[in-house]
PDB file of N, CA and C in Angstrom:
ATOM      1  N   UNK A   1     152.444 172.247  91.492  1.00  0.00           N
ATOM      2  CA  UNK A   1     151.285 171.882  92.300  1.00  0.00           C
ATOM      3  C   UNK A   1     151.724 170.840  93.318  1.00  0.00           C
ATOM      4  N   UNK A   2     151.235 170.890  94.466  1.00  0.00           N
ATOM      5  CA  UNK A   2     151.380 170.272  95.432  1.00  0.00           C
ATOM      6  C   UNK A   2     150.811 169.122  95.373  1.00  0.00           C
ATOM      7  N   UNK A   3     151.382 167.772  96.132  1.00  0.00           N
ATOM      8  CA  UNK A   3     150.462 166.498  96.200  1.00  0.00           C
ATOM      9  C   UNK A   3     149.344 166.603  96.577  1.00  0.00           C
ATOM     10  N   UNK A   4     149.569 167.232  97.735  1.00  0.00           N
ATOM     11  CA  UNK A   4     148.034 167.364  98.429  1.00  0.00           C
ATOM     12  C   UNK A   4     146.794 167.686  97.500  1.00  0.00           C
ATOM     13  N   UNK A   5     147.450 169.041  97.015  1.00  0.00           N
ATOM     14  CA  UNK A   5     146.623 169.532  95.702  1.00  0.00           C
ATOM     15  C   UNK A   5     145.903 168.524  94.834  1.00  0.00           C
ATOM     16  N   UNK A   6     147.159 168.152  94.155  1.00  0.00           N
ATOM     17  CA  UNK A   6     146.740 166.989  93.309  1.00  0.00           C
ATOM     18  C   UNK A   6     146.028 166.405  93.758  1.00  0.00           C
ATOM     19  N   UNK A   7     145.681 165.251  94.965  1.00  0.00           N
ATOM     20  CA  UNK A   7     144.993 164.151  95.674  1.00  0.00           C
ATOM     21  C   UNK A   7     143.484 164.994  95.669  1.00  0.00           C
ATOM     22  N   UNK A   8     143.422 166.247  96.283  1.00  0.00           N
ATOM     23  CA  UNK A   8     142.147 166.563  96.555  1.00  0.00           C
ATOM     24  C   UNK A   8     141.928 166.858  94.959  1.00  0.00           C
ATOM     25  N   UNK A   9     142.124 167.420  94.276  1.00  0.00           N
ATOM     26  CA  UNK A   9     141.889 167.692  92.569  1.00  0.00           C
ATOM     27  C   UNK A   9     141.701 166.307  92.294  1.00  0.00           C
ATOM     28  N   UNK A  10     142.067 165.167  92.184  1.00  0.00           N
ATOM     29  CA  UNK A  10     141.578 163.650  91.908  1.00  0.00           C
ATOM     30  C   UNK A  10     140.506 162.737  92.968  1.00  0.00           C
ATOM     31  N   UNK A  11     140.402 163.723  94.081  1.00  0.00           N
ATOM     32  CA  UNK A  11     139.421 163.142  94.860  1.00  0.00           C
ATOM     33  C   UNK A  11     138.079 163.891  93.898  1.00  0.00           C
ATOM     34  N   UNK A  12     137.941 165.280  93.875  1.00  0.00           N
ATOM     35  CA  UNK A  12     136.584 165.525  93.568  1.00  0.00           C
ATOM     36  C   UNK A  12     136.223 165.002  92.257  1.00  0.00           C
ATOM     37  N   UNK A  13     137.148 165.247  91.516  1.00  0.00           N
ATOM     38  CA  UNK A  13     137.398 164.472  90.056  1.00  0.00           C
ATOM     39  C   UNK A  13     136.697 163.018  90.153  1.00  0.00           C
ATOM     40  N   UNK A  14     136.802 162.245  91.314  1.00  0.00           N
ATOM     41  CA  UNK A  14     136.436 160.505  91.365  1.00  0.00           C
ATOM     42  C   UNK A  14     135.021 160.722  92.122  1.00  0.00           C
ATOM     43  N   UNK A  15     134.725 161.669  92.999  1.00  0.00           N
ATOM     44  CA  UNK A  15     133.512 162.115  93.599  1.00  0.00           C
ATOM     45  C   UNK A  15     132.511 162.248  92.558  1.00  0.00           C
ATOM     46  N   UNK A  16     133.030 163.158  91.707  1.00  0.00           N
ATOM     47  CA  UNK A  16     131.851 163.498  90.299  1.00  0.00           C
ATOM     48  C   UNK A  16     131.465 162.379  89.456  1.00  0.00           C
ATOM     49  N   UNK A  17     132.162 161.377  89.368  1.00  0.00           N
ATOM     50  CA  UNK A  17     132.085 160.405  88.691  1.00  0.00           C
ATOM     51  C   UNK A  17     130.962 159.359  89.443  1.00  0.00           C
ATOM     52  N   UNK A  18     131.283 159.347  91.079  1.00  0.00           N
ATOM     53  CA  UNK A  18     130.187 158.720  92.113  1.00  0.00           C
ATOM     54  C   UNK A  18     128.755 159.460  91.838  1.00  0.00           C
ATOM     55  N   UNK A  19     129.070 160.824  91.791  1.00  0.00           N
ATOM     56  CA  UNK A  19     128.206 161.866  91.363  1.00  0.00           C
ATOM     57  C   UNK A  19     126.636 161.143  89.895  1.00  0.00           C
ATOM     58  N   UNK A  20     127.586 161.076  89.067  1.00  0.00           N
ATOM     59  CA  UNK A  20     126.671 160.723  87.761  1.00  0.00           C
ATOM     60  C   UNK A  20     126.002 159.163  87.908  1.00  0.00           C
ATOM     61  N   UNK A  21     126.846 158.290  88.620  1.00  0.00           N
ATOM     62  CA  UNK A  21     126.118 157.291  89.141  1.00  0.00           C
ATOM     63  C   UNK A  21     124.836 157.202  90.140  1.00  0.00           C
ATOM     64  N   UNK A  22     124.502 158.236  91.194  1.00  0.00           N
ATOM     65  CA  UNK A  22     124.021 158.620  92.056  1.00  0.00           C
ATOM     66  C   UNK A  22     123.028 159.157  91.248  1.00  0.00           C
ATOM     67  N   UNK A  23     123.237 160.425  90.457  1.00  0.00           N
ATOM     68  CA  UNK A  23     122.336 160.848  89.834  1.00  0.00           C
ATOM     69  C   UNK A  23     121.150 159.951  89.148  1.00  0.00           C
ATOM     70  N   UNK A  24     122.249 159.297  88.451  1.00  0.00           N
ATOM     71  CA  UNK A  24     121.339 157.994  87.486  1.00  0.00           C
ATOM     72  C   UNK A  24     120.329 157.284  88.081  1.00  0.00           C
ATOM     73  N   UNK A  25     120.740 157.071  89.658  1.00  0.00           N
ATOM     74  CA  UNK A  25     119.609 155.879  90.138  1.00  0.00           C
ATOM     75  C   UNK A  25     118.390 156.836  90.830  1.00  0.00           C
ATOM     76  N   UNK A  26     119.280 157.984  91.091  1.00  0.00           N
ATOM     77  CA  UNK A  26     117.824 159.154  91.498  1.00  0.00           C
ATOM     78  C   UNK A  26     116.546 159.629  90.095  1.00  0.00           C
ATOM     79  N   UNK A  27     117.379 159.219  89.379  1.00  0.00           N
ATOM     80  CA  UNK A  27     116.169 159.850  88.050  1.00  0.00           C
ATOM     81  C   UNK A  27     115.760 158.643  87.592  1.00  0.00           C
ATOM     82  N   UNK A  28     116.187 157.690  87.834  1.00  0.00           N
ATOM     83  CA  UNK A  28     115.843 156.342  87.418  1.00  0.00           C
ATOM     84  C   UNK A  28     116.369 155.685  85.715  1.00  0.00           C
ATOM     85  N   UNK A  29     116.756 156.665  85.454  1.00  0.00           N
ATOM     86  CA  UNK A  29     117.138 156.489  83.889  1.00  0.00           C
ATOM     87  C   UNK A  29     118.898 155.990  83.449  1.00  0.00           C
ATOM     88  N   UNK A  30     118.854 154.705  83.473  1.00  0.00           N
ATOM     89  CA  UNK A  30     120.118 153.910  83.195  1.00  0.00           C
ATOM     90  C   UNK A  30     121.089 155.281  81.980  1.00  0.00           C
ATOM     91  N   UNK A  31     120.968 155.520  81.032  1.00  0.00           N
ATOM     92  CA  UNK A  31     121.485 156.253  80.568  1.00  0.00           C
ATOM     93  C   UNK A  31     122.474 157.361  81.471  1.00  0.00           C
ATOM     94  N   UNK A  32     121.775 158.298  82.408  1.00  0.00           N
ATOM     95  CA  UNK A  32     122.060 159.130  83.161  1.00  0.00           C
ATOM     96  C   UNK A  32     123.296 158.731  83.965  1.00  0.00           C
ATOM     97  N   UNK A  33     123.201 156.951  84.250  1.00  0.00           N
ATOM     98  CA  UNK A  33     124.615 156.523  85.154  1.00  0.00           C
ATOM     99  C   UNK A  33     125.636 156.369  83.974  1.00  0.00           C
ATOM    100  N   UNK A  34     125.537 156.178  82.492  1.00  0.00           N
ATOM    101  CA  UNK A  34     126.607 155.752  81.776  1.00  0.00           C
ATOM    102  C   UNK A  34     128.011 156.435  82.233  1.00  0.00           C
ATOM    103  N   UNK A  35     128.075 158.066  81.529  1.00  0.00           N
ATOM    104  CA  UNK A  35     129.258 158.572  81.738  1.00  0.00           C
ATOM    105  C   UNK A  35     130.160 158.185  82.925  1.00  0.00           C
ATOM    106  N   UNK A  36     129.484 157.453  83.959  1.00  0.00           N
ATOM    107  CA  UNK A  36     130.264 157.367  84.935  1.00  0.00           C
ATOM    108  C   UNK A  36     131.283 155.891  84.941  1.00  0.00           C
ATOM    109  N   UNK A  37     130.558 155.273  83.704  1.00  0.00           N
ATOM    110  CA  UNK A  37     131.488 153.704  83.580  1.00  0.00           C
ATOM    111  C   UNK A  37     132.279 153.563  82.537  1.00  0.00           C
ATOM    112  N   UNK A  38     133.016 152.532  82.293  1.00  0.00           N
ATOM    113  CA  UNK A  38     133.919 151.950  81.605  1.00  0.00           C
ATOM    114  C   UNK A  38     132.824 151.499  80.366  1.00  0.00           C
ATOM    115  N   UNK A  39     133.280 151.780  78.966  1.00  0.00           N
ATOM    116  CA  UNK A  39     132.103 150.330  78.144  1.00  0.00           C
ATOM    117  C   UNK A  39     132.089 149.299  78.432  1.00  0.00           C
ATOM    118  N   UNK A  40     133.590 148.612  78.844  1.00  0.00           N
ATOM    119  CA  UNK A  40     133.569 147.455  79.437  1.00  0.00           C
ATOM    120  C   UNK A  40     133.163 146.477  80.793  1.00  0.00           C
ATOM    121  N   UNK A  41     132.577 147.972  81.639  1.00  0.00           N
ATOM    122  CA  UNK A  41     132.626 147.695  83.102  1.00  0.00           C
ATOM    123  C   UNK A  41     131.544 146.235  83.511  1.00  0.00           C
ATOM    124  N   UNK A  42     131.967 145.772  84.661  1.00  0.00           N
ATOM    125  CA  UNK A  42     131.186 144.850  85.184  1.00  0.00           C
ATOM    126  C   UNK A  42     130.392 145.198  86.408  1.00  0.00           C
ATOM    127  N   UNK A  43     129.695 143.974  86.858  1.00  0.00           N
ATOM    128  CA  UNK A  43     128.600 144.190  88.604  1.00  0.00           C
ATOM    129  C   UNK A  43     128.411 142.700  88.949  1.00  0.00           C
ATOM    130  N   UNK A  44     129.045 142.946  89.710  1.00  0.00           N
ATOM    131  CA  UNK A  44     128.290 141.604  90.405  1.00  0.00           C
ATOM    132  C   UNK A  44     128.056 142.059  91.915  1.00  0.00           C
ATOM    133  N   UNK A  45     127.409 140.864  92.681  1.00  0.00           N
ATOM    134  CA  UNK A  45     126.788 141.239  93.636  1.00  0.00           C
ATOM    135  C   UNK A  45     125.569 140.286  93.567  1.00  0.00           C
ATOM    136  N   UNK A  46     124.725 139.634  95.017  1.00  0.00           N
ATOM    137  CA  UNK A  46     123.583 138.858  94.998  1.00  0.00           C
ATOM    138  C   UNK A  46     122.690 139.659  95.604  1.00  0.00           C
ATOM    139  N   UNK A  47     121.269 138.763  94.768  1.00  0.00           N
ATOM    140  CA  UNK A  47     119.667 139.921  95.254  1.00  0.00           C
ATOM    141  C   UNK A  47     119.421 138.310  95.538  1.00  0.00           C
ATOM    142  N   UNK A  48     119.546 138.341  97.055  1.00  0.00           N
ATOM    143  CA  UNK A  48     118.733 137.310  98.125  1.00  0.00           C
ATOM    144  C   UNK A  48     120.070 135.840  97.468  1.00  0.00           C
ATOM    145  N   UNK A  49     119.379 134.976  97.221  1.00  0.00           N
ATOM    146  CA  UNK A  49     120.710 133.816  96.954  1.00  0.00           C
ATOM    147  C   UNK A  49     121.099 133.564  95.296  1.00  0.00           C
ATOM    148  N   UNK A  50     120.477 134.864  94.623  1.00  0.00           N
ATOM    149  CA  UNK A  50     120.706 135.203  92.807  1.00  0.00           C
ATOM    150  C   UNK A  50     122.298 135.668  92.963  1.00  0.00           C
ATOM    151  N   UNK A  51     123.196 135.333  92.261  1.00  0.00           N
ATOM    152  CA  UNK A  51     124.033 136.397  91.882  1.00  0.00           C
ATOM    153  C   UNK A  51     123.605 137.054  90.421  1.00  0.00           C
ATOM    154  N   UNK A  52     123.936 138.703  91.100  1.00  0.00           N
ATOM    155  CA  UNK A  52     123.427 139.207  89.731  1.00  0.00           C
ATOM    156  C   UNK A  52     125.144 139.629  89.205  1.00  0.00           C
ATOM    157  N   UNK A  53     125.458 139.205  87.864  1.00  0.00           N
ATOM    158  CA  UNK A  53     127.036 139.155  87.352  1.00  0.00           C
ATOM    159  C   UNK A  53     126.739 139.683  85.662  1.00  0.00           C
ATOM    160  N   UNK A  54     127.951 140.159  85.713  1.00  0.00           N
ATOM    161  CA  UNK A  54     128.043 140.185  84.040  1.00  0.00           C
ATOM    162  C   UNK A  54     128.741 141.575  83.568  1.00  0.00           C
ATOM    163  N   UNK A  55     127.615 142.070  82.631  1.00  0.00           N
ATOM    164  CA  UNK A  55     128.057 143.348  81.523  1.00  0.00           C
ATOM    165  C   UNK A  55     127.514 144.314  82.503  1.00  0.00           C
ATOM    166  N   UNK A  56     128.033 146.095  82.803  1.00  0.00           N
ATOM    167  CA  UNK A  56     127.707 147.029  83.400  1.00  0.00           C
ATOM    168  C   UNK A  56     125.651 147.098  82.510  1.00  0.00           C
ATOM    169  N   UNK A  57     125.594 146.894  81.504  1.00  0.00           N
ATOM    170  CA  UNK A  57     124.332 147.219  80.669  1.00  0.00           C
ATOM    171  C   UNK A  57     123.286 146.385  81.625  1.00  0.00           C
ATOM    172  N   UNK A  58     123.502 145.395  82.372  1.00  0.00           N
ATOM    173  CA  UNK A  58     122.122 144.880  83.578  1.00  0.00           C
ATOM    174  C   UNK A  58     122.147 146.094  84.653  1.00  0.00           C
ATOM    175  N   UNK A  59     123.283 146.410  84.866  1.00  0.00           N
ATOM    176  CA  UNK A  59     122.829 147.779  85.622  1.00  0.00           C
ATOM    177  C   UNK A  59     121.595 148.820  85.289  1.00  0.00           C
ATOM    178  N   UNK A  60     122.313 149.609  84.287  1.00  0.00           N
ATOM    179  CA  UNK A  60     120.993 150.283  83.324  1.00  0.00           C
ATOM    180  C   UNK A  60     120.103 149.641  83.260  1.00  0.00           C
ATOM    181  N   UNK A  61     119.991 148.429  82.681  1.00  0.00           N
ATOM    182  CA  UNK A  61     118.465 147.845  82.201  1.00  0.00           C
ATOM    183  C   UNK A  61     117.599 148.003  83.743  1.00  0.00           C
ATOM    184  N   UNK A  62     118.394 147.096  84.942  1.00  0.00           N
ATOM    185  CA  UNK A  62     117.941 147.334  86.540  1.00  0.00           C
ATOM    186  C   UNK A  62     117.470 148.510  86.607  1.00  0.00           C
ATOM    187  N   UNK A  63     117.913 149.701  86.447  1.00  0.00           N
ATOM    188  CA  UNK A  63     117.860 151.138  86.502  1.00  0.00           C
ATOM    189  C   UNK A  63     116.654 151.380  86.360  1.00  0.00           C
ATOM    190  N   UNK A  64     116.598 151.511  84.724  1.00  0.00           N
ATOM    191  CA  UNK A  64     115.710 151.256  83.635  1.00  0.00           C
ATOM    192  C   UNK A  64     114.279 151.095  84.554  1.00  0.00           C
ATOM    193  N   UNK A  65     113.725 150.080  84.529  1.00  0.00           N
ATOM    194  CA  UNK A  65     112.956 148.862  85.219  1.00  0.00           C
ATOM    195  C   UNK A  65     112.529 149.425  86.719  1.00  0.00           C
ATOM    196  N   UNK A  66     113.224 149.461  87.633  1.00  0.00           N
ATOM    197  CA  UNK A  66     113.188 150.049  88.936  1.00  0.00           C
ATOM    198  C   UNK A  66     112.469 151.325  88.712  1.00  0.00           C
ATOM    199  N   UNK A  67     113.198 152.431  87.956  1.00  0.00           N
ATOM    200  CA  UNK A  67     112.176 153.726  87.757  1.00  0.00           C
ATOM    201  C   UNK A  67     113.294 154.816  89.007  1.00  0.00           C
ATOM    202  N   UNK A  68     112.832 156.046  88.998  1.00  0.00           N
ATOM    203  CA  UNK A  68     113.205 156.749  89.758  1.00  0.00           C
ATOM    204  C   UNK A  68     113.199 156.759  91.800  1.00  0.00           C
ATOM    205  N   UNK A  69     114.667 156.673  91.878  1.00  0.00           N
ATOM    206  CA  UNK A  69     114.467 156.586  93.418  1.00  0.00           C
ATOM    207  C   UNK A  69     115.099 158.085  93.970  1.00  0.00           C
ATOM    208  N   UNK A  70     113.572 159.092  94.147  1.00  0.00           N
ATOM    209  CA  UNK A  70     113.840 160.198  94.455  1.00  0.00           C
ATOM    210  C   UNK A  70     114.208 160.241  95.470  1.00  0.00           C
ATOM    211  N   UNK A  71     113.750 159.173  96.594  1.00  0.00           N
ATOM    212  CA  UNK A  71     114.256 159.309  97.987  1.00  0.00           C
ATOM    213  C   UNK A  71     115.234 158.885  98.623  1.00  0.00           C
ATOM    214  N   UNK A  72     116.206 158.949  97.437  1.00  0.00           N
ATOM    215  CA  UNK A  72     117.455 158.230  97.954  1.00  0.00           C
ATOM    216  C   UNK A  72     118.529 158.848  98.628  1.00  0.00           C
ATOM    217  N   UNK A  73     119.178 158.476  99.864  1.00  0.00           N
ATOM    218  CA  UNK A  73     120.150 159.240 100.491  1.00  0.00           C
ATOM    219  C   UNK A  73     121.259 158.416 100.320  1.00  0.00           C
ATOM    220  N   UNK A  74     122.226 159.114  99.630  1.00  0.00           N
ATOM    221  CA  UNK A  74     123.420 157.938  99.388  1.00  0.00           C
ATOM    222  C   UNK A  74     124.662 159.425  99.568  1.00  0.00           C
ATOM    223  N   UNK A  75     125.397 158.534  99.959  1.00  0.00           N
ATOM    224  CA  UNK A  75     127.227 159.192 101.082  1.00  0.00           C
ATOM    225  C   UNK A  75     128.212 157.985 100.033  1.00  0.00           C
ATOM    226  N   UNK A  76     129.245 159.090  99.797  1.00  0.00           N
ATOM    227  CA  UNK A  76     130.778 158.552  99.589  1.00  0.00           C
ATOM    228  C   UNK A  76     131.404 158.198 100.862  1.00  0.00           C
ATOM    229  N   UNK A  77     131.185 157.012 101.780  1.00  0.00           N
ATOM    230  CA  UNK A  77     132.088 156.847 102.679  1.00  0.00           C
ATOM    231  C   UNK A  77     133.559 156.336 102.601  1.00  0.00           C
ATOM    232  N   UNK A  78     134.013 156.287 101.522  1.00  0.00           N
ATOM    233  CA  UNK A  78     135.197 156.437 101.753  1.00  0.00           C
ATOM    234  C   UNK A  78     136.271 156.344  99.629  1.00  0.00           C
ATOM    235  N   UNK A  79     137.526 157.311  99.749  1.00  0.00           N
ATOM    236  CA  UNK A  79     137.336 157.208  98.401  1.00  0.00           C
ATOM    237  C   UNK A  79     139.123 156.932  99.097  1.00  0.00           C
ATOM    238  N   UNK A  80     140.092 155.788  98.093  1.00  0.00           N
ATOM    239  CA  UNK A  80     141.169 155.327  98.187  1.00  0.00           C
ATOM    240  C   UNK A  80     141.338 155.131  96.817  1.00  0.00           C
ATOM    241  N   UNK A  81     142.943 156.435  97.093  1.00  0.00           N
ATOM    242  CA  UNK A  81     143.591 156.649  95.594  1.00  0.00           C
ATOM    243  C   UNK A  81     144.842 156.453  95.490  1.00  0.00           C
ATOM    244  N   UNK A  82     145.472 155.581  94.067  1.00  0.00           N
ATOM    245  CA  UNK A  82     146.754 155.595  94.129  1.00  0.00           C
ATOM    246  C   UNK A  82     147.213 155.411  92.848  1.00  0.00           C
ATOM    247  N   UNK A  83     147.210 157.078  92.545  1.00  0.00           N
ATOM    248  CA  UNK A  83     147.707 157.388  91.336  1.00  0.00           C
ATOM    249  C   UNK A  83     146.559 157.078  90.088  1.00  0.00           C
ATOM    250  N   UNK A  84     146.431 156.441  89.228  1.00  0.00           N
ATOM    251  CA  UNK A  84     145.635 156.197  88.295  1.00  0.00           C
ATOM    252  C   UNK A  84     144.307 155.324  88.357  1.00  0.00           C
ATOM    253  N   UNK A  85     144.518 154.757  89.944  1.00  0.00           N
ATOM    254  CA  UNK A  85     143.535 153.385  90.423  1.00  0.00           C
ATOM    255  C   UNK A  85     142.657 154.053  91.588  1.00  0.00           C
ATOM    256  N   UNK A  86     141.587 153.721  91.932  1.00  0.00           N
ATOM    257  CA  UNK A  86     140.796 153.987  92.998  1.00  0.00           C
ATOM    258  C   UNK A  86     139.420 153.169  93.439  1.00  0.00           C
ATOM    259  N   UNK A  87     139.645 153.212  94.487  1.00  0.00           N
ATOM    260  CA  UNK A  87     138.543 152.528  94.877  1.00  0.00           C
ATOM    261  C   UNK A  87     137.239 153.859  95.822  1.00  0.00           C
ATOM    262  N   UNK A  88     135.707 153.157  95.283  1.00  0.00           N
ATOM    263  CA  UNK A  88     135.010 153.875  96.228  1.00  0.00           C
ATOM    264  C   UNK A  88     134.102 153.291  96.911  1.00  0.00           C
ATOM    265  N   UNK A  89     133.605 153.826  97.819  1.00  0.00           N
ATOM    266  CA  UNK A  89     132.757 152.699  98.682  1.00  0.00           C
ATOM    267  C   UNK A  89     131.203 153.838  99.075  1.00  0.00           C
ATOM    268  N   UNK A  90     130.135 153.673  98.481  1.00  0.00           N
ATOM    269  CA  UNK A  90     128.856 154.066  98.916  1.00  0.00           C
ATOM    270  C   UNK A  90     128.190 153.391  99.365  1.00  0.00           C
ATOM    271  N   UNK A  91     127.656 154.030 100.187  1.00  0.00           N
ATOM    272  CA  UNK A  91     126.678 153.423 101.055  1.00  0.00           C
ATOM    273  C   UNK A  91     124.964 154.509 100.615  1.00  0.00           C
ATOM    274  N   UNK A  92     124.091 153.925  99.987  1.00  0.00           N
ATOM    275  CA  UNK A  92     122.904 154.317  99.561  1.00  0.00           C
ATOM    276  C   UNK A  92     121.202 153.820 100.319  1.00  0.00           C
ATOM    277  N   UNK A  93     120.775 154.361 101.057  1.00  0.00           N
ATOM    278  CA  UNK A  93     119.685 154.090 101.563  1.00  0.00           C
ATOM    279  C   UNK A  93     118.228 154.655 100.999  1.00  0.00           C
ATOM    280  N   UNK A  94     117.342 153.891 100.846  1.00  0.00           N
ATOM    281  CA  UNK A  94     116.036 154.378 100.181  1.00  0.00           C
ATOM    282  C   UNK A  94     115.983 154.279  98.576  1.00  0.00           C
ATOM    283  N   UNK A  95     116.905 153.225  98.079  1.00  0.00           N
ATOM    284  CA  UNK A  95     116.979 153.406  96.859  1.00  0.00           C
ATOM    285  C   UNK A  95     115.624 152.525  96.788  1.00  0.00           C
ATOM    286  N   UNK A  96     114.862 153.276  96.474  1.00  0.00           N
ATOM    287  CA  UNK A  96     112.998 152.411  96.299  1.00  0.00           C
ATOM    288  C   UNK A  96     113.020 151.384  96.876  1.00  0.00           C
ATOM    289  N   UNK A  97     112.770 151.896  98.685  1.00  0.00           N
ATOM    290  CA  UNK A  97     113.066 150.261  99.407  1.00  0.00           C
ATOM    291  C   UNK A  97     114.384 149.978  99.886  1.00  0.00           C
ATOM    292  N   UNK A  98     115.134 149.949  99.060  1.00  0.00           N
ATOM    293  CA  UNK A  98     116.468 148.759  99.232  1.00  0.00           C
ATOM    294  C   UNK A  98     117.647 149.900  99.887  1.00  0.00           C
ATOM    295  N   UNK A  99     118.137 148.644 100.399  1.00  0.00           N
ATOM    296  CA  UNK A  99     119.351 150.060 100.652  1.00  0.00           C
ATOM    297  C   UNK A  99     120.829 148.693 100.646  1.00  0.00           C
ATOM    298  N   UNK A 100     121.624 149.948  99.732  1.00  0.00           N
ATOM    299  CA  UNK A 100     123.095 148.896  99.045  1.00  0.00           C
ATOM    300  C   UNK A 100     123.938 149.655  99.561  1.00  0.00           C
ATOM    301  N   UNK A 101     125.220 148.658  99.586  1.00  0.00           N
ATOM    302  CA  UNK A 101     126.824 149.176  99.919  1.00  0.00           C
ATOM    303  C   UNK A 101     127.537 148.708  98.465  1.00  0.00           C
ATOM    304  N   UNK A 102     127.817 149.957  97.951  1.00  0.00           N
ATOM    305  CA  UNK A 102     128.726 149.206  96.596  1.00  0.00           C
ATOM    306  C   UNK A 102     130.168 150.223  96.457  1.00  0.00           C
ATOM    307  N   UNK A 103     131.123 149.088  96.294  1.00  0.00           N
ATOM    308  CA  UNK A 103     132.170 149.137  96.318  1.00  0.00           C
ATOM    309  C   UNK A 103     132.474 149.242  94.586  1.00  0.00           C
ATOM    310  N   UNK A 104     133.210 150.615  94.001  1.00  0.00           N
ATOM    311  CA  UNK A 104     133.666 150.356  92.894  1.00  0.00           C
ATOM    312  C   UNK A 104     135.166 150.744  92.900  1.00  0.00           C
ATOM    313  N   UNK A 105     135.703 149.737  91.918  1.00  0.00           N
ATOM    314  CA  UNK A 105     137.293 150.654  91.140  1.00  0.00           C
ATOM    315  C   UNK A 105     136.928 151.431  89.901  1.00  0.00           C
ATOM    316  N   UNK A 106     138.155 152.113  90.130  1.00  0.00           N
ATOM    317  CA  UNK A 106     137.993 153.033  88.762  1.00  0.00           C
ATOM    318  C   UNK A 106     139.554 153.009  88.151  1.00  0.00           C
ATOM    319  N   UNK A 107     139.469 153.291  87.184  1.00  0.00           N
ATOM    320  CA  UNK A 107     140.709 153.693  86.237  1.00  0.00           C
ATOM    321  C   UNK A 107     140.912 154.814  85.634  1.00  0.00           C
ATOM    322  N   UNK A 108     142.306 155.387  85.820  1.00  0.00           N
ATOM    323  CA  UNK A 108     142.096 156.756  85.085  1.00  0.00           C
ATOM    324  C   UNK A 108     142.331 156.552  84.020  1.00  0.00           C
ATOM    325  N   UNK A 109     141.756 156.710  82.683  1.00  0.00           N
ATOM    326  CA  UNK A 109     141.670 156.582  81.451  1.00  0.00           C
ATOM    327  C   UNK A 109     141.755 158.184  80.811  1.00  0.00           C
ATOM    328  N   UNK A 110     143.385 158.366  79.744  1.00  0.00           N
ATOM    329  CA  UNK A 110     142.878 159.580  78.944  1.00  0.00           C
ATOM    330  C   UNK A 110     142.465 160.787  79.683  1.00  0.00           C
ATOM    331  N   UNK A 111     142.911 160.674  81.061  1.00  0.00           N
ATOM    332  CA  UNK A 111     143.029 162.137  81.970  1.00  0.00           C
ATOM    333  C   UNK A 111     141.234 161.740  82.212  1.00  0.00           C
ATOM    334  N   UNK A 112     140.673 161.078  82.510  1.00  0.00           N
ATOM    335  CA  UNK A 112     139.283 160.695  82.973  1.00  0.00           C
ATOM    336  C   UNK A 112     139.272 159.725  83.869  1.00  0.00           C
ATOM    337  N   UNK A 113     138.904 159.581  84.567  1.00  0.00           N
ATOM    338  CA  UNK A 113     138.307 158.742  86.030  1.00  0.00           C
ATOM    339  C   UNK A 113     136.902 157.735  85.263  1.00  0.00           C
ATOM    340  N   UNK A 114     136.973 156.720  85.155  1.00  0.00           N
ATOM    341  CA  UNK A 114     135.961 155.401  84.705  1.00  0.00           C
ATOM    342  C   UNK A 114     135.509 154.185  85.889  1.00  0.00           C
ATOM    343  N   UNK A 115     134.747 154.097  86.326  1.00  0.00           N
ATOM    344  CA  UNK A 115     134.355 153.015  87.363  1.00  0.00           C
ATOM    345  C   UNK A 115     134.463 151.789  86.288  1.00  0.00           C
ATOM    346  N   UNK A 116     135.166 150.953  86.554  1.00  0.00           N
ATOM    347  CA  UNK A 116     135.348 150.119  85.899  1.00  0.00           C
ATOM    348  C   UNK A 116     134.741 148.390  86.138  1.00  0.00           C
ATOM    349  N   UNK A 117     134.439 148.279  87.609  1.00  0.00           N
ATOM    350  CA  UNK A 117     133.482 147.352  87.915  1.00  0.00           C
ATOM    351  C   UNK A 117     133.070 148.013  89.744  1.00  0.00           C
ATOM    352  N   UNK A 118     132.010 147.319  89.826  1.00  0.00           N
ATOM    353  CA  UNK A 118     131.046 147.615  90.573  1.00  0.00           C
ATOM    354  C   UNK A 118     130.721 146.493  91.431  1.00  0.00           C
ATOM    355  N   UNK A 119     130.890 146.186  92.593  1.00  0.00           N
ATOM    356  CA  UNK A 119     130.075 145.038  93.533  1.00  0.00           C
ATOM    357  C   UNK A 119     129.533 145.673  94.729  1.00  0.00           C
ATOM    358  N   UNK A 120     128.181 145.056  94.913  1.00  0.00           N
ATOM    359  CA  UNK A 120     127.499 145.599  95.712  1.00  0.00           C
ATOM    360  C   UNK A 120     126.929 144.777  96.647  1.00  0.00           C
ATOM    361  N   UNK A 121     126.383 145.078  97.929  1.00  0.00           N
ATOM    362  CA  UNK A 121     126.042 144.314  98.484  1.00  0.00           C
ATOM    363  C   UNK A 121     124.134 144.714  99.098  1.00  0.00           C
ATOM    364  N   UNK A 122     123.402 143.787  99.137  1.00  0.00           N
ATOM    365  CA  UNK A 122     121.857 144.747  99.400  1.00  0.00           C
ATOM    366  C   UNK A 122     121.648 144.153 100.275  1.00  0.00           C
ATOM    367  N   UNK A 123     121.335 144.762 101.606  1.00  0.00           N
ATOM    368  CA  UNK A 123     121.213 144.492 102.891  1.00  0.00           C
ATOM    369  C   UNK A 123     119.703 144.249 103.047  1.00  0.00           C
ATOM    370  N   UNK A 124     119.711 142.980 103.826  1.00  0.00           N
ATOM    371  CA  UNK A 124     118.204 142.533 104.210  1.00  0.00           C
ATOM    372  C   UNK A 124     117.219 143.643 104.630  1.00  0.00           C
TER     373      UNK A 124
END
């Protein structure tokens, strides 16, 4: 198999993973984003002059709480891979209201792709 091959086979591979996160905040149900994280993963990121920091599980609970954002239009603008590490960068508008830029890494774990922390940024 070709690199190229490979790269695009680990791009959609890290896409699907953006995928189940995306999903999660469209149905509103924290559960729905799990598969896409680390158990260990983190978030940080500030709502107005809060930093919100810690365990990936304030995500979900946020999730949770917020409820379904059907009208959300969210893009992979950009996915950077190297070898087992990656970074992704979405940009999500209409998430009920708000609209975020979040930057995650991931790790390939066990032939699996894991977002492993998450920072985001929520634009005025």
């Amino acid at each position: 198999m070709s690199n190229v091959a490979t790269n695009a086979s680990e791009h959609d591979a890290i896409a699907k993973v953006a995928q189940h996160y995306i999903d999660g905040a469209k149905s509103g149900r924290g559960d729905d984003m799990k598969p896409a994280f680390h158990e260990d993963a983190t978030i940080f990121g500030h709502v107005g002059d809060d930093l919100f920091a810690g365990p990936i599980e304030q995500l979900f609970a946020w999730n949770d709480e917020n409820g379904p954002a059907s009208g959300l239009e969210a893009r992979i603008a950009n996915i950077d891979l190297v070898d087992t590490v990656a970074t992704v960068r979405l940009e999500l508008d209409n998430w009920t209201g708000h609209r975020f830029t979040d930057l995650f890494t991931l790790l390939k774990l066990d032939g699996e792709w894991k977002i492993t922390n998450k920072v985001f940024h929520l634009h005025a």
